[in-house]
PDB file of N, CA and C in Angstrom:
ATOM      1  N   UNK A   1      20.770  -1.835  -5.351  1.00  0.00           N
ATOM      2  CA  UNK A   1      19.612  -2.674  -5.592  1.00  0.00           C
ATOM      3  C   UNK A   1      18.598  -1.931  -6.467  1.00  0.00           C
ATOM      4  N   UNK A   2      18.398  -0.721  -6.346  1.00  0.00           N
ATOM      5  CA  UNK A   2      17.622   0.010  -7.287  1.00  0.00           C
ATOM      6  C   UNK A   2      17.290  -0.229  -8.588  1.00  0.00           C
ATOM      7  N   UNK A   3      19.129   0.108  -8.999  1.00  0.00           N
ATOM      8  CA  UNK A   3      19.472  -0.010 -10.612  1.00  0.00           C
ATOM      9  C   UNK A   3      18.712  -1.938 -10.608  1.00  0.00           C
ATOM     10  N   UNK A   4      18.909  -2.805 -10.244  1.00  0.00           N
ATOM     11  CA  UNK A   4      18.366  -3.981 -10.649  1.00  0.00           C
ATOM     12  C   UNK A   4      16.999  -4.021 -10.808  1.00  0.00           C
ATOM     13  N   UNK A   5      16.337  -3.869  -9.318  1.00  0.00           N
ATOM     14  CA  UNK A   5      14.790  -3.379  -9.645  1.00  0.00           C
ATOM     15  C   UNK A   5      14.169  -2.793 -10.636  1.00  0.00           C
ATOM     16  N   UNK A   6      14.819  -1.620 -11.469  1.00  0.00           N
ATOM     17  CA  UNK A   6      14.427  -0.648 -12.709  1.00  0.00           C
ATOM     18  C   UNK A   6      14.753  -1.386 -13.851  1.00  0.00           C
ATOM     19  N   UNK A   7      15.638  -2.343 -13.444  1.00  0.00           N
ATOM     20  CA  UNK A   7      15.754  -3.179 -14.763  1.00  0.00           C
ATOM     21  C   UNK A   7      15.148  -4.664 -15.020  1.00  0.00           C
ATOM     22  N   UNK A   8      14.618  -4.900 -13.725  1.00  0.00           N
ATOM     23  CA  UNK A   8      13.956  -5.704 -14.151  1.00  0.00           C
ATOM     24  C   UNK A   8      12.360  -5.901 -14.190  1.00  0.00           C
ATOM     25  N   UNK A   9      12.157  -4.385 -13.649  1.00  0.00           N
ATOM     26  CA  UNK A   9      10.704  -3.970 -14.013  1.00  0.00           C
ATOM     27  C   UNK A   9      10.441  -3.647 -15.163  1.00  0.00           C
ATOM     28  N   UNK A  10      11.453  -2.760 -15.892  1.00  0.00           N
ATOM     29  CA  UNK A  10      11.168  -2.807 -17.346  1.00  0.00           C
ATOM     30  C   UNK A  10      10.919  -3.985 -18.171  1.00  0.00           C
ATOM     31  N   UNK A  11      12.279  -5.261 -17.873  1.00  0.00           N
ATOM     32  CA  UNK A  11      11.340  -6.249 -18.346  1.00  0.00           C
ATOM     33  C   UNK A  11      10.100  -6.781 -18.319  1.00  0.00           C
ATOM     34  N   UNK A  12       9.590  -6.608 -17.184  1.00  0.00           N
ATOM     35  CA  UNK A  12       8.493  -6.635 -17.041  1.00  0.00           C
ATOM     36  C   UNK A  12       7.381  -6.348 -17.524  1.00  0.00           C
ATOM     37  N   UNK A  13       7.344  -5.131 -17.699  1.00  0.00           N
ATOM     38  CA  UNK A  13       6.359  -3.961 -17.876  1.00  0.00           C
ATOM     39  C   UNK A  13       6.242  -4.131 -19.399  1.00  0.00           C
ATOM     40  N   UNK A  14       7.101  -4.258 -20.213  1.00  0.00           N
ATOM     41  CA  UNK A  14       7.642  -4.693 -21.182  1.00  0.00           C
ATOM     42  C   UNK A  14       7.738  -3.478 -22.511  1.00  0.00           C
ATOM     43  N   UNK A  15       8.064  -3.820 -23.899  1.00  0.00           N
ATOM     44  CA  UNK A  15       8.472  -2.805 -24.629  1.00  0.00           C
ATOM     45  C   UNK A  15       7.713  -1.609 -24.464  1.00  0.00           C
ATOM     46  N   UNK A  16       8.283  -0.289 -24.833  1.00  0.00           N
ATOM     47  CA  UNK A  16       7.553   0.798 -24.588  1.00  0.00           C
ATOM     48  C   UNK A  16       7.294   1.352 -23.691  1.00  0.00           C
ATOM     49  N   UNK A  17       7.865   0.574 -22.220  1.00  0.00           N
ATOM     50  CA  UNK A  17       6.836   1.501 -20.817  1.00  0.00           C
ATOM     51  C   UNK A  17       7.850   2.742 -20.658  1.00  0.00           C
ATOM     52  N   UNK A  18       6.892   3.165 -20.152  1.00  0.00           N
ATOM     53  CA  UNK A  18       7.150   4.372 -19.516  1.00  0.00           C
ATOM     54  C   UNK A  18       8.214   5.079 -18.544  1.00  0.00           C
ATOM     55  N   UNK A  19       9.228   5.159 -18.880  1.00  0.00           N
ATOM     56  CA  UNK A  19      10.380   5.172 -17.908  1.00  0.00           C
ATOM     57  C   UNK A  19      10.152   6.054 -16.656  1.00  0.00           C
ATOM     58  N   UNK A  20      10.118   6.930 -17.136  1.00  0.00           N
ATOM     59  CA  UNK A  20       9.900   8.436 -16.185  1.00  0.00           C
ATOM     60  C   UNK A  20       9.189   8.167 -14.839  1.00  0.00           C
ATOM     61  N   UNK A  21       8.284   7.380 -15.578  1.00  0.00           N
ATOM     62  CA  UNK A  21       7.006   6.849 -14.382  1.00  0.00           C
ATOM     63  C   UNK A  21       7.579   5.658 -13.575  1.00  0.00           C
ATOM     64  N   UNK A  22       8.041   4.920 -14.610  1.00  0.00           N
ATOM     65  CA  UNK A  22       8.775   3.658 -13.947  1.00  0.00           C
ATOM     66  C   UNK A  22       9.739   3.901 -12.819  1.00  0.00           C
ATOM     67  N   UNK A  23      10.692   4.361 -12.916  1.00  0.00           N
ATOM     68  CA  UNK A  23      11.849   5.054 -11.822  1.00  0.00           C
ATOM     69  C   UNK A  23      10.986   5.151 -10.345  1.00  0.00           C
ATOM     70  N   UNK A  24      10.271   6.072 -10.183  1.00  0.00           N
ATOM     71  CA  UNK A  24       9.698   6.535  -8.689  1.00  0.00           C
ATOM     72  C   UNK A  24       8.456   5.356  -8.588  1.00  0.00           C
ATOM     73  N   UNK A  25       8.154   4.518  -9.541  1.00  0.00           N
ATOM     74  CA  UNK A  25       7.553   3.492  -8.820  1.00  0.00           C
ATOM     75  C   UNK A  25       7.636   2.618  -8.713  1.00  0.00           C
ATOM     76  N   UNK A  26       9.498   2.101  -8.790  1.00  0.00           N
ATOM     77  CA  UNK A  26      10.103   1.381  -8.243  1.00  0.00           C
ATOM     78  C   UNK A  26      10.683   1.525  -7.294  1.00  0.00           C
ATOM     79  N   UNK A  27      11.308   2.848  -6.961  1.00  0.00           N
ATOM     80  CA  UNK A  27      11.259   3.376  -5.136  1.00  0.00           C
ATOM     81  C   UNK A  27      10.254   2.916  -4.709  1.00  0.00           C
ATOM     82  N   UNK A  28       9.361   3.411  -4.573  1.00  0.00           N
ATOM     83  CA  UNK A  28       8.023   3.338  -3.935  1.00  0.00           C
ATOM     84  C   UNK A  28       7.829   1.959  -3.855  1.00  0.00           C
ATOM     85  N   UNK A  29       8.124   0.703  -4.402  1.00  0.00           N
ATOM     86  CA  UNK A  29       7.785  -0.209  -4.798  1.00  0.00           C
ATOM     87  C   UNK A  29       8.365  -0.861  -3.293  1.00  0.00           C
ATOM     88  N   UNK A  30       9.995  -0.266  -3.835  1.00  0.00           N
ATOM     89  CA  UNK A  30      10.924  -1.298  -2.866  1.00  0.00           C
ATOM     90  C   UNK A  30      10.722  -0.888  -1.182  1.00  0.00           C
ATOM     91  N   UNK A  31      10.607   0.451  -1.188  1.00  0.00           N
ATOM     92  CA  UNK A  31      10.356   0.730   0.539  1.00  0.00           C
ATOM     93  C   UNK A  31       8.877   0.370   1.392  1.00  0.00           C
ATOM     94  N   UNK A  32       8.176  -0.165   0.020  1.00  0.00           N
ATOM     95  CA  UNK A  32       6.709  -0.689   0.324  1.00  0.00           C
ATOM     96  C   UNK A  32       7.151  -2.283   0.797  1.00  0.00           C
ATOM     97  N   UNK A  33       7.604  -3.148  -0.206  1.00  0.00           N
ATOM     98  CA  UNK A  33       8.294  -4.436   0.750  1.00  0.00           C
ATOM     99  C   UNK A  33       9.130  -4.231   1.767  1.00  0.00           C
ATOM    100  N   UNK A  34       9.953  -3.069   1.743  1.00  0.00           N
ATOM    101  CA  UNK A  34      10.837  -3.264   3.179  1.00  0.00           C
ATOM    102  C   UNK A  34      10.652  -2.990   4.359  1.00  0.00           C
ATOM    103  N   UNK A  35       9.355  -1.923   3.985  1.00  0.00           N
ATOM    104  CA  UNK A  35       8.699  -2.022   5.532  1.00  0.00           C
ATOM    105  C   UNK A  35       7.818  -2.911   6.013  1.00  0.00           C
ATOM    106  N   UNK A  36       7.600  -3.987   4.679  1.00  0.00           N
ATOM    107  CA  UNK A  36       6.697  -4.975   5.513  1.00  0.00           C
ATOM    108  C   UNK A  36       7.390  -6.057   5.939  1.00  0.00           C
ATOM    109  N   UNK A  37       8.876  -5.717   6.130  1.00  0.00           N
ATOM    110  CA  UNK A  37       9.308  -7.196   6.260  1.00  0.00           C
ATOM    111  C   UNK A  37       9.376  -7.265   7.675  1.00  0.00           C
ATOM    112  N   UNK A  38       9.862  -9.219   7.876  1.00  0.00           N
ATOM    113  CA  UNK A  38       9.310  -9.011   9.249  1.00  0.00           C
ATOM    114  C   UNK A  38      10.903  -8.903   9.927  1.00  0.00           C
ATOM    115  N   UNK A  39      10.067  -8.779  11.136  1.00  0.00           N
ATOM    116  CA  UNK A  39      11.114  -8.310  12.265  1.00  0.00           C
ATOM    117  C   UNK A  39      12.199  -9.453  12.366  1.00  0.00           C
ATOM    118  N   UNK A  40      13.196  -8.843  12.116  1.00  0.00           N
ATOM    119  CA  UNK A  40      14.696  -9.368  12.035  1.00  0.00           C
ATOM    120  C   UNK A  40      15.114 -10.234  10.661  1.00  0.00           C
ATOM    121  N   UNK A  41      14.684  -9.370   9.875  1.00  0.00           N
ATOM    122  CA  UNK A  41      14.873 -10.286   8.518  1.00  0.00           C
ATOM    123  C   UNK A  41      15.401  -8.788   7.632  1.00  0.00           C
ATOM    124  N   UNK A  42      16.320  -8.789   6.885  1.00  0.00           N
ATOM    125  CA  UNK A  42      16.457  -7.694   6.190  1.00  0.00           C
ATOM    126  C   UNK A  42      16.565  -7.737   4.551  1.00  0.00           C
ATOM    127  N   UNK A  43      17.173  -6.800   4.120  1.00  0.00           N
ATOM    128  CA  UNK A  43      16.842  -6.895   2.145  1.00  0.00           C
ATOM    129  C   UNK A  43      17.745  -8.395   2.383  1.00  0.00           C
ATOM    130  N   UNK A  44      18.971  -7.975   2.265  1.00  0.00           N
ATOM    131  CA  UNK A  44      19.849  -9.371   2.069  1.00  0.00           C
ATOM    132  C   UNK A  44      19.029 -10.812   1.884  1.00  0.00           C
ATOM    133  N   UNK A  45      18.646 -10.742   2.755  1.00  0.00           N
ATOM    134  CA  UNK A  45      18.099 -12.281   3.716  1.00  0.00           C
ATOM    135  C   UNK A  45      16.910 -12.985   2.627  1.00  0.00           C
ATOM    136  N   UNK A  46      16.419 -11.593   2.248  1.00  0.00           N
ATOM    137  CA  UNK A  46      15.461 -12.111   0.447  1.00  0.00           C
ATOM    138  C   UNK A  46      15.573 -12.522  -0.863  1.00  0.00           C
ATOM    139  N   UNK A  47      17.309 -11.838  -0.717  1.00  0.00           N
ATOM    140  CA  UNK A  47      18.055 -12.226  -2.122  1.00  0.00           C
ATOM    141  C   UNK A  47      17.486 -11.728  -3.328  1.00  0.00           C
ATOM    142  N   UNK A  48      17.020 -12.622  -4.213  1.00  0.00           N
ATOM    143  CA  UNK A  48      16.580 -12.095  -5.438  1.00  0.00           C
ATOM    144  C   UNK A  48      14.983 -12.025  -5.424  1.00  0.00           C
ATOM    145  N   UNK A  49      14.483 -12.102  -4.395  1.00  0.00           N
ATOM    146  CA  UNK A  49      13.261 -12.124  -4.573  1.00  0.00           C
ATOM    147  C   UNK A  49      12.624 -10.592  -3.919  1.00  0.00           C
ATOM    148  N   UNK A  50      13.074  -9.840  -3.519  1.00  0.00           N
ATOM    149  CA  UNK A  50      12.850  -8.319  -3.073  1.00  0.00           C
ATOM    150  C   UNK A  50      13.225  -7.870  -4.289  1.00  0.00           C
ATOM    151  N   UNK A  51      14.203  -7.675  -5.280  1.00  0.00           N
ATOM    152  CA  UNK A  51      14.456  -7.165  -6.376  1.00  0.00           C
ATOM    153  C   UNK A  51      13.044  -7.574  -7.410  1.00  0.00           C
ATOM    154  N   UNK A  52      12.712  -8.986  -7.517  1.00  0.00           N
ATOM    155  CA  UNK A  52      12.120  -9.279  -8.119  1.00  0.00           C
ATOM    156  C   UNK A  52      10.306  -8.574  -7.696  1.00  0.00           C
ATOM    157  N   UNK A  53      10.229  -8.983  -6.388  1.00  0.00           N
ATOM    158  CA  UNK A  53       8.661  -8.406  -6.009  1.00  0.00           C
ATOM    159  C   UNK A  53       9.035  -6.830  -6.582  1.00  0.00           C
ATOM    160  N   UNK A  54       9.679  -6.233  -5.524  1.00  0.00           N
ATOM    161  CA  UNK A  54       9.590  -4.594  -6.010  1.00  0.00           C
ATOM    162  C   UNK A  54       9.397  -4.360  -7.534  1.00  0.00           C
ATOM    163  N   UNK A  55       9.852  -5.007  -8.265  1.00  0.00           N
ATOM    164  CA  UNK A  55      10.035  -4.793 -10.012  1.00  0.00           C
ATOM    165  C   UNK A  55       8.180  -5.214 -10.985  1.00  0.00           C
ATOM    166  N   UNK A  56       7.990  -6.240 -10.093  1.00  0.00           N
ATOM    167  CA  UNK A  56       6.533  -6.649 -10.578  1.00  0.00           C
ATOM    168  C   UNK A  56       5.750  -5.832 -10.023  1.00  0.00           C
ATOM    169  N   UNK A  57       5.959  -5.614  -8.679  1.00  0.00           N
ATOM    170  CA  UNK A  57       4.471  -4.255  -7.830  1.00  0.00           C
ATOM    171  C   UNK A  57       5.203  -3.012  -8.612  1.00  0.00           C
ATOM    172  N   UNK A  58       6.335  -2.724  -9.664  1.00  0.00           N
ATOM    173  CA  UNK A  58       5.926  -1.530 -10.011  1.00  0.00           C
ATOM    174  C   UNK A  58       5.838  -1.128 -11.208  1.00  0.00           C
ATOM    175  N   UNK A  59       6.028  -2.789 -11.811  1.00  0.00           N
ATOM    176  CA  UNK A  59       4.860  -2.820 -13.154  1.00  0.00           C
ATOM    177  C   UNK A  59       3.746  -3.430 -13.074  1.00  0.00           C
ATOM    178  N   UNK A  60       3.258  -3.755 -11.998  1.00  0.00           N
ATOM    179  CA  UNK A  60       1.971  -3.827 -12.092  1.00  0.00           C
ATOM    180  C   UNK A  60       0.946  -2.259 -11.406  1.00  0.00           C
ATOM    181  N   UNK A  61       2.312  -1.225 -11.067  1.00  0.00           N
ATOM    182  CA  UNK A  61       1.311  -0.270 -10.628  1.00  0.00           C
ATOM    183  C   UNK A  61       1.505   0.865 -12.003  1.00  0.00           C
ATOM    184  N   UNK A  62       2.130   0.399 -13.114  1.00  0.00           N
ATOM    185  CA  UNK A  62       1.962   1.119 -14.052  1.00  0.00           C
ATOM    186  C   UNK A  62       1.361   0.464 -15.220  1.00  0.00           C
ATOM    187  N   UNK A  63       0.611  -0.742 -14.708  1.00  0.00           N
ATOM    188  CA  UNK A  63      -0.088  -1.292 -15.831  1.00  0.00           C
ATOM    189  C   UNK A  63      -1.345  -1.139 -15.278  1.00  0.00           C
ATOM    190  N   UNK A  64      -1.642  -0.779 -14.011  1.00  0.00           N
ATOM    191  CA  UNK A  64      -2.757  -1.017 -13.987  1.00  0.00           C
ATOM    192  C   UNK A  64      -3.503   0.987 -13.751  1.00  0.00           C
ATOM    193  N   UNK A  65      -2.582   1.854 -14.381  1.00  0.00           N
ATOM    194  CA  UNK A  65      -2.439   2.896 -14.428  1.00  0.00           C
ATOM    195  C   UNK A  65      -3.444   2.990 -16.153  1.00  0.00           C
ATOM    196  N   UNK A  66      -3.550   4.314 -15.949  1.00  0.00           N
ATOM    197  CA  UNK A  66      -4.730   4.741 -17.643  1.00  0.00           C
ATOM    198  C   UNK A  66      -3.537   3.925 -18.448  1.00  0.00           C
ATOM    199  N   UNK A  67      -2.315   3.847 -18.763  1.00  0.00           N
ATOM    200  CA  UNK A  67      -1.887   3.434 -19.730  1.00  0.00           C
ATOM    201  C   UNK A  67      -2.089   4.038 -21.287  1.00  0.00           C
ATOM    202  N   UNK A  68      -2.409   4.896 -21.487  1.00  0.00           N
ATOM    203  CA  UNK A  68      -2.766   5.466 -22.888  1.00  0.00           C
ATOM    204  C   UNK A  68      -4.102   5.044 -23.239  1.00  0.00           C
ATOM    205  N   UNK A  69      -4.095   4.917 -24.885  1.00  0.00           N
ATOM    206  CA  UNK A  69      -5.544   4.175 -25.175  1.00  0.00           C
ATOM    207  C   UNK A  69      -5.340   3.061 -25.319  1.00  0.00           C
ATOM    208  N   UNK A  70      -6.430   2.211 -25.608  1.00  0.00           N
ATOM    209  CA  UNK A  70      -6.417   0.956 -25.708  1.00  0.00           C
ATOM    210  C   UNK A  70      -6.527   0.604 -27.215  1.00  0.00           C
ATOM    211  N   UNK A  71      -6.876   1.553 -27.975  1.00  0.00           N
ATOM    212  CA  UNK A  71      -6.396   1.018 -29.406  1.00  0.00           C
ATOM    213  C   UNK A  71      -6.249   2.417 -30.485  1.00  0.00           C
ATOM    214  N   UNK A  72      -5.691   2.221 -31.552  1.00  0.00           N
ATOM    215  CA  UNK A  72      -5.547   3.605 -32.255  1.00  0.00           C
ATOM    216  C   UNK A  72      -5.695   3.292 -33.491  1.00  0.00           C
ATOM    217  N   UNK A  73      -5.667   3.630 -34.632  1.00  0.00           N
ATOM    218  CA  UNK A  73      -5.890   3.734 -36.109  1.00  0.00           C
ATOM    219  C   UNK A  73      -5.201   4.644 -36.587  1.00  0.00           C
ATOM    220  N   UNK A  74      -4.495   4.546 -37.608  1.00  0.00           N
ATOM    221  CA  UNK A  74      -3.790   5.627 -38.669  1.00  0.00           C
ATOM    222  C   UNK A  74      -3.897   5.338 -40.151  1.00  0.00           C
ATOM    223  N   UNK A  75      -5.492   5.598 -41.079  1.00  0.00           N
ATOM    224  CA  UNK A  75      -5.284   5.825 -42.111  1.00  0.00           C
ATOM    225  C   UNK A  75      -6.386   4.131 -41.747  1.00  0.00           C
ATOM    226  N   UNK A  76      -5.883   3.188 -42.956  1.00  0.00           N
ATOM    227  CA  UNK A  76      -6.553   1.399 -42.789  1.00  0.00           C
ATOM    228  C   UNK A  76      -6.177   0.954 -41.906  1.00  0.00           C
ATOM    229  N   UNK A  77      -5.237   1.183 -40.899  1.00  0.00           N
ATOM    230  CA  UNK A  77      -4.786   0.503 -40.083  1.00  0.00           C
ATOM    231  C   UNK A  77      -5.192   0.607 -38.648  1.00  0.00           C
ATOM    232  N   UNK A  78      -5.206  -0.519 -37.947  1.00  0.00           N
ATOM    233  CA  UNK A  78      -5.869  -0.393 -36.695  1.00  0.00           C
ATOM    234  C   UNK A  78      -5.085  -0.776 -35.953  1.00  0.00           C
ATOM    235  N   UNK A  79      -4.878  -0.410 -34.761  1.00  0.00           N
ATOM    236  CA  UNK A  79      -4.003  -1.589 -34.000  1.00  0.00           C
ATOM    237  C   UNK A  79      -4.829  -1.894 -32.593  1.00  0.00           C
ATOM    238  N   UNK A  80      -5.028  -2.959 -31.670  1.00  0.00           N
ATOM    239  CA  UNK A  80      -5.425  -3.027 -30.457  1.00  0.00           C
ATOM    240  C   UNK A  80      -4.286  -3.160 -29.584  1.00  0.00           C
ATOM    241  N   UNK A  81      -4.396  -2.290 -28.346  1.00  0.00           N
ATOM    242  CA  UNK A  81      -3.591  -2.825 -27.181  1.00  0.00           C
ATOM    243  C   UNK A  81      -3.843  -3.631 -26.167  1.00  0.00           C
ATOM    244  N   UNK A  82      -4.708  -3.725 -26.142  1.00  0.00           N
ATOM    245  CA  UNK A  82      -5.791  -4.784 -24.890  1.00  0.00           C
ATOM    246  C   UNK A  82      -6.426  -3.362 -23.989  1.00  0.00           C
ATOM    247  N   UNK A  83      -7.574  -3.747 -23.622  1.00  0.00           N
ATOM    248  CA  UNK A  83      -8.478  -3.108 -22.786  1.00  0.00           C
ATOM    249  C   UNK A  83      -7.988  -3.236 -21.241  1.00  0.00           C
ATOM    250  N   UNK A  84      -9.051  -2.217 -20.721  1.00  0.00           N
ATOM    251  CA  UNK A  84      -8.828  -1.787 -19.757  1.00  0.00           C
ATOM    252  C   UNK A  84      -8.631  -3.061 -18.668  1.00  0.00           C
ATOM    253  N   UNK A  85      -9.092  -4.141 -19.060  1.00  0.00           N
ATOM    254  CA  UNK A  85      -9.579  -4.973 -18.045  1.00  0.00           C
ATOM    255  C   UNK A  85      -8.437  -6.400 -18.366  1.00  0.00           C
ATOM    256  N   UNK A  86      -7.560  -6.017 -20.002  1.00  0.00           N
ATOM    257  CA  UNK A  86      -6.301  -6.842 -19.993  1.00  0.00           C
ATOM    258  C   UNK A  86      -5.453  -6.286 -19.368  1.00  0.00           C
ATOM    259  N   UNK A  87      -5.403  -4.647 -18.802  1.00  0.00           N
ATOM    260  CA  UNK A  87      -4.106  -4.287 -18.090  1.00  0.00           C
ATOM    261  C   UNK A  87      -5.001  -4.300 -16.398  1.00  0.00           C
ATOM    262  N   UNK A  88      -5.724  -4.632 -15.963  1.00  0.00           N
ATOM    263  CA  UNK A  88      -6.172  -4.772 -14.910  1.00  0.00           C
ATOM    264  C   UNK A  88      -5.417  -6.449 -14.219  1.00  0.00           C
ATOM    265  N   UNK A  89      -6.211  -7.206 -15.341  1.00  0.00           N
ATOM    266  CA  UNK A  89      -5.592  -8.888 -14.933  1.00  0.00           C
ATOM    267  C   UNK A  89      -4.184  -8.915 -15.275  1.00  0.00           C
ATOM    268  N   UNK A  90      -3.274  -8.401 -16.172  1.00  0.00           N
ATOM    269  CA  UNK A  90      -1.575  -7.867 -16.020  1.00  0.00           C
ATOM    270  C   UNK A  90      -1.436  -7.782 -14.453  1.00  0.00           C
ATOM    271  N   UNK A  91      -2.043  -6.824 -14.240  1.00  0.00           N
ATOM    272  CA  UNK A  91      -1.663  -5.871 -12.835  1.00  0.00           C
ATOM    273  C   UNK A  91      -1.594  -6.943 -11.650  1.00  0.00           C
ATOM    274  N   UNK A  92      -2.702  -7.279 -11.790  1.00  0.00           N
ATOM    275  CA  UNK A  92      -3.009  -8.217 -10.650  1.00  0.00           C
ATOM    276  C   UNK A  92      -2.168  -9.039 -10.644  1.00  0.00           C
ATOM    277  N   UNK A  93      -1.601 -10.367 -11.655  1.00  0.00           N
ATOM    278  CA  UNK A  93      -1.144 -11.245 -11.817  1.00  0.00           C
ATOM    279  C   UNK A  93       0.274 -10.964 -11.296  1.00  0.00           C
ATOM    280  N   UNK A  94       0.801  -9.592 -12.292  1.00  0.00           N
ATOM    281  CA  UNK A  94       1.883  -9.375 -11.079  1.00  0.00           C
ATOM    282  C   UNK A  94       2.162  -9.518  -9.987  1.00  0.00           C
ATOM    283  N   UNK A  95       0.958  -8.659  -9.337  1.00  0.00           N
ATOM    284  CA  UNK A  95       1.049  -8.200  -7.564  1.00  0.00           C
ATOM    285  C   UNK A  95       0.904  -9.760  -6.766  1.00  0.00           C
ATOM    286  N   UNK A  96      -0.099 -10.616  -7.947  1.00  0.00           N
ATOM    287  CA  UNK A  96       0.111 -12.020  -6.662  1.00  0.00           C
ATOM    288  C   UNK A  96       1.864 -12.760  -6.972  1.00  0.00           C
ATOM    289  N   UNK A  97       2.396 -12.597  -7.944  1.00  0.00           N
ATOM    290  CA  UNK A  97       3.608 -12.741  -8.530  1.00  0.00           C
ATOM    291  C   UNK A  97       4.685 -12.356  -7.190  1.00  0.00           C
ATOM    292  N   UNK A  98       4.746 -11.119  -6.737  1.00  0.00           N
ATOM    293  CA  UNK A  98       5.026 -10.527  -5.721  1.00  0.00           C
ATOM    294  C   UNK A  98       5.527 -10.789  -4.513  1.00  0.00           C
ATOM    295  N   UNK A  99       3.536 -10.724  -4.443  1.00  0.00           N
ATOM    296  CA  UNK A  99       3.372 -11.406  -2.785  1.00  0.00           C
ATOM    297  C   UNK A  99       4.040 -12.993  -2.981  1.00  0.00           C
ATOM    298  N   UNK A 100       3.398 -14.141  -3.720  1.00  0.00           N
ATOM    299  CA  UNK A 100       3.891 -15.315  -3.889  1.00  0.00           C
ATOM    300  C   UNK A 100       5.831 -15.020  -3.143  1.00  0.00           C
ATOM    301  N   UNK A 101       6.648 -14.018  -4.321  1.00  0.00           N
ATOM    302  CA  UNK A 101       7.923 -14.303  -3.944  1.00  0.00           C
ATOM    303  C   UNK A 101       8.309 -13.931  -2.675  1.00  0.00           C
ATOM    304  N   UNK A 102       7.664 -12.773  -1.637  1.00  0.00           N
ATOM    305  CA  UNK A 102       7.995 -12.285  -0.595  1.00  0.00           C
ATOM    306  C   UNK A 102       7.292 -12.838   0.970  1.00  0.00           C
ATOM    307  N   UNK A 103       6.596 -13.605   0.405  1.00  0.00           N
ATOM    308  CA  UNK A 103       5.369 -14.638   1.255  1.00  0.00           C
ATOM    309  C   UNK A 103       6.488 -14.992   2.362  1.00  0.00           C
ATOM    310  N   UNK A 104       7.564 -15.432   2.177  1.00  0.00           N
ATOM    311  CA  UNK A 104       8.217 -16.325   3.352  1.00  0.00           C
ATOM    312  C   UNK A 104       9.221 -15.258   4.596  1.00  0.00           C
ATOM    313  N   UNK A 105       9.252 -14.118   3.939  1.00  0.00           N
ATOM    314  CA  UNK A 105      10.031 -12.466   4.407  1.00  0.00           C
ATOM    315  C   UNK A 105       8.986 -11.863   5.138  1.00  0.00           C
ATOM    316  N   UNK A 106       7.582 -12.084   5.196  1.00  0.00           N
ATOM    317  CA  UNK A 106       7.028  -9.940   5.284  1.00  0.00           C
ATOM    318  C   UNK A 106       5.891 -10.698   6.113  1.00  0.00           C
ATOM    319  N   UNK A 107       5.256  -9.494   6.873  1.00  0.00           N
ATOM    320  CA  UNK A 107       4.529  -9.926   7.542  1.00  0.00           C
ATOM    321  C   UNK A 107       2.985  -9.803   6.749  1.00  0.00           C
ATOM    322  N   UNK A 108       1.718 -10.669   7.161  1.00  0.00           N
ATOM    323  CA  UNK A 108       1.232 -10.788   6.378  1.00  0.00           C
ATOM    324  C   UNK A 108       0.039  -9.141   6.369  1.00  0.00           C
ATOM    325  N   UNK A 109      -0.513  -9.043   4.880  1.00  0.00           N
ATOM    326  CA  UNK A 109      -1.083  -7.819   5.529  1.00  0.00           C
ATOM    327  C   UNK A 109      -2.769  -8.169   6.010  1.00  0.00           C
ATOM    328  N   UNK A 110      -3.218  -7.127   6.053  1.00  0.00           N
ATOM    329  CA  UNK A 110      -5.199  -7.081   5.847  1.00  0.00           C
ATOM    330  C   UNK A 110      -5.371  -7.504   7.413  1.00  0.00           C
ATOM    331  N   UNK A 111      -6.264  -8.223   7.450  1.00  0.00           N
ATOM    332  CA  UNK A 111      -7.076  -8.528   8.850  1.00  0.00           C
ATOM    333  C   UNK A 111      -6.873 -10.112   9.031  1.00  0.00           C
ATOM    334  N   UNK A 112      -6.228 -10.669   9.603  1.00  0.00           N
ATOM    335  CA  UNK A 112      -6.014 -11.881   9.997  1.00  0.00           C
ATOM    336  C   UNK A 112      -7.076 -12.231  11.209  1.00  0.00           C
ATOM    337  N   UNK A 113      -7.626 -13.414  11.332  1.00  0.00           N
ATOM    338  CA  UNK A 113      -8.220 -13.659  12.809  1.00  0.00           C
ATOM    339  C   UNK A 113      -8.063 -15.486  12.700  1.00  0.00           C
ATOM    340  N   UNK A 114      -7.374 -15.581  13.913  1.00  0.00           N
ATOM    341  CA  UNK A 114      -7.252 -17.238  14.494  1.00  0.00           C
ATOM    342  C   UNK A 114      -7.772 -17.603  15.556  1.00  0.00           C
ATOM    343  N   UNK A 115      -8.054 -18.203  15.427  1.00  0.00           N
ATOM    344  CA  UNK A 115      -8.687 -19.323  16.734  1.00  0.00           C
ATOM    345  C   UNK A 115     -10.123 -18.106  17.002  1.00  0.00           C
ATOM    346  N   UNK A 116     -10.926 -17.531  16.502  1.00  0.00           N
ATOM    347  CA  UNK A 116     -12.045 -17.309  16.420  1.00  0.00           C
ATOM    348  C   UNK A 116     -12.891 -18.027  16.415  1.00  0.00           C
ATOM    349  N   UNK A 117     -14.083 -18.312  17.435  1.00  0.00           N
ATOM    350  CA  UNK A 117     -15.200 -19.152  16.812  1.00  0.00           C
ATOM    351  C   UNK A 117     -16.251 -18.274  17.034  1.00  0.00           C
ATOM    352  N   UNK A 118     -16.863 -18.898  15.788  1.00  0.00           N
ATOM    353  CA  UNK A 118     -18.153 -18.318  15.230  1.00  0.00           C
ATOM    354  C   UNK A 118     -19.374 -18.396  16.225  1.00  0.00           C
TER     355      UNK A 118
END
């Protein structure tokens, strides 16, 4: 499952990323969904959508990384890459990308409260 994850985070992440970096934060990616999954549900049972979350949370944790600069010049030429705050909304969009596919597998995270009254 790895090799799929790395390959389809690169698509992701898209031309140019960073391999080196990419690799260990797609581990990291995938044992981050598998420990949130819930009790009695395993990789299998997610199919393509654990390949797919792990691959977006670990291009979105290398987009939302310094990423180099955001624009460079050589000579008349300029080029822009998008700012800090286009690889921020990347990042994000991923990670709800993610959660969206693993929503029906994992338990949910943060602070939940039901039947509370105010």
């Amino acid at each position: 499952m790895r090799e799929r994850i790395f390959e389809l985070a690169l698509a992701a992440a898209g031309e140019g990323a960073e391999r080196a970096l990419l690799e260990p934060l797609c581990a990291a990616a995938e044992g981050a969904w598998l420990r949130r999954l819930r009790e009695g549900v395993t990789a299998e049972d997610c199919g393509e959508a654990l390949p797919c979350a792990a691959a977006f949370t670990a291009a979105a944790d290398l987009a939302a990384g310094d990423g180099g600069p955001a624009s460079f010049s050589a000579g008349d030429i300029s080029v822009s890459l998008g700012g800090s705050g286009d690889r921020a909304r990347r990042a994000d969009s991923l990670r709800q990308a993610a959660e969206r596919l693993m929503e029906p597998f994992v338990q949910a995270e943060g602070l939940w409260a039901r039947g509370v009254e105010g």
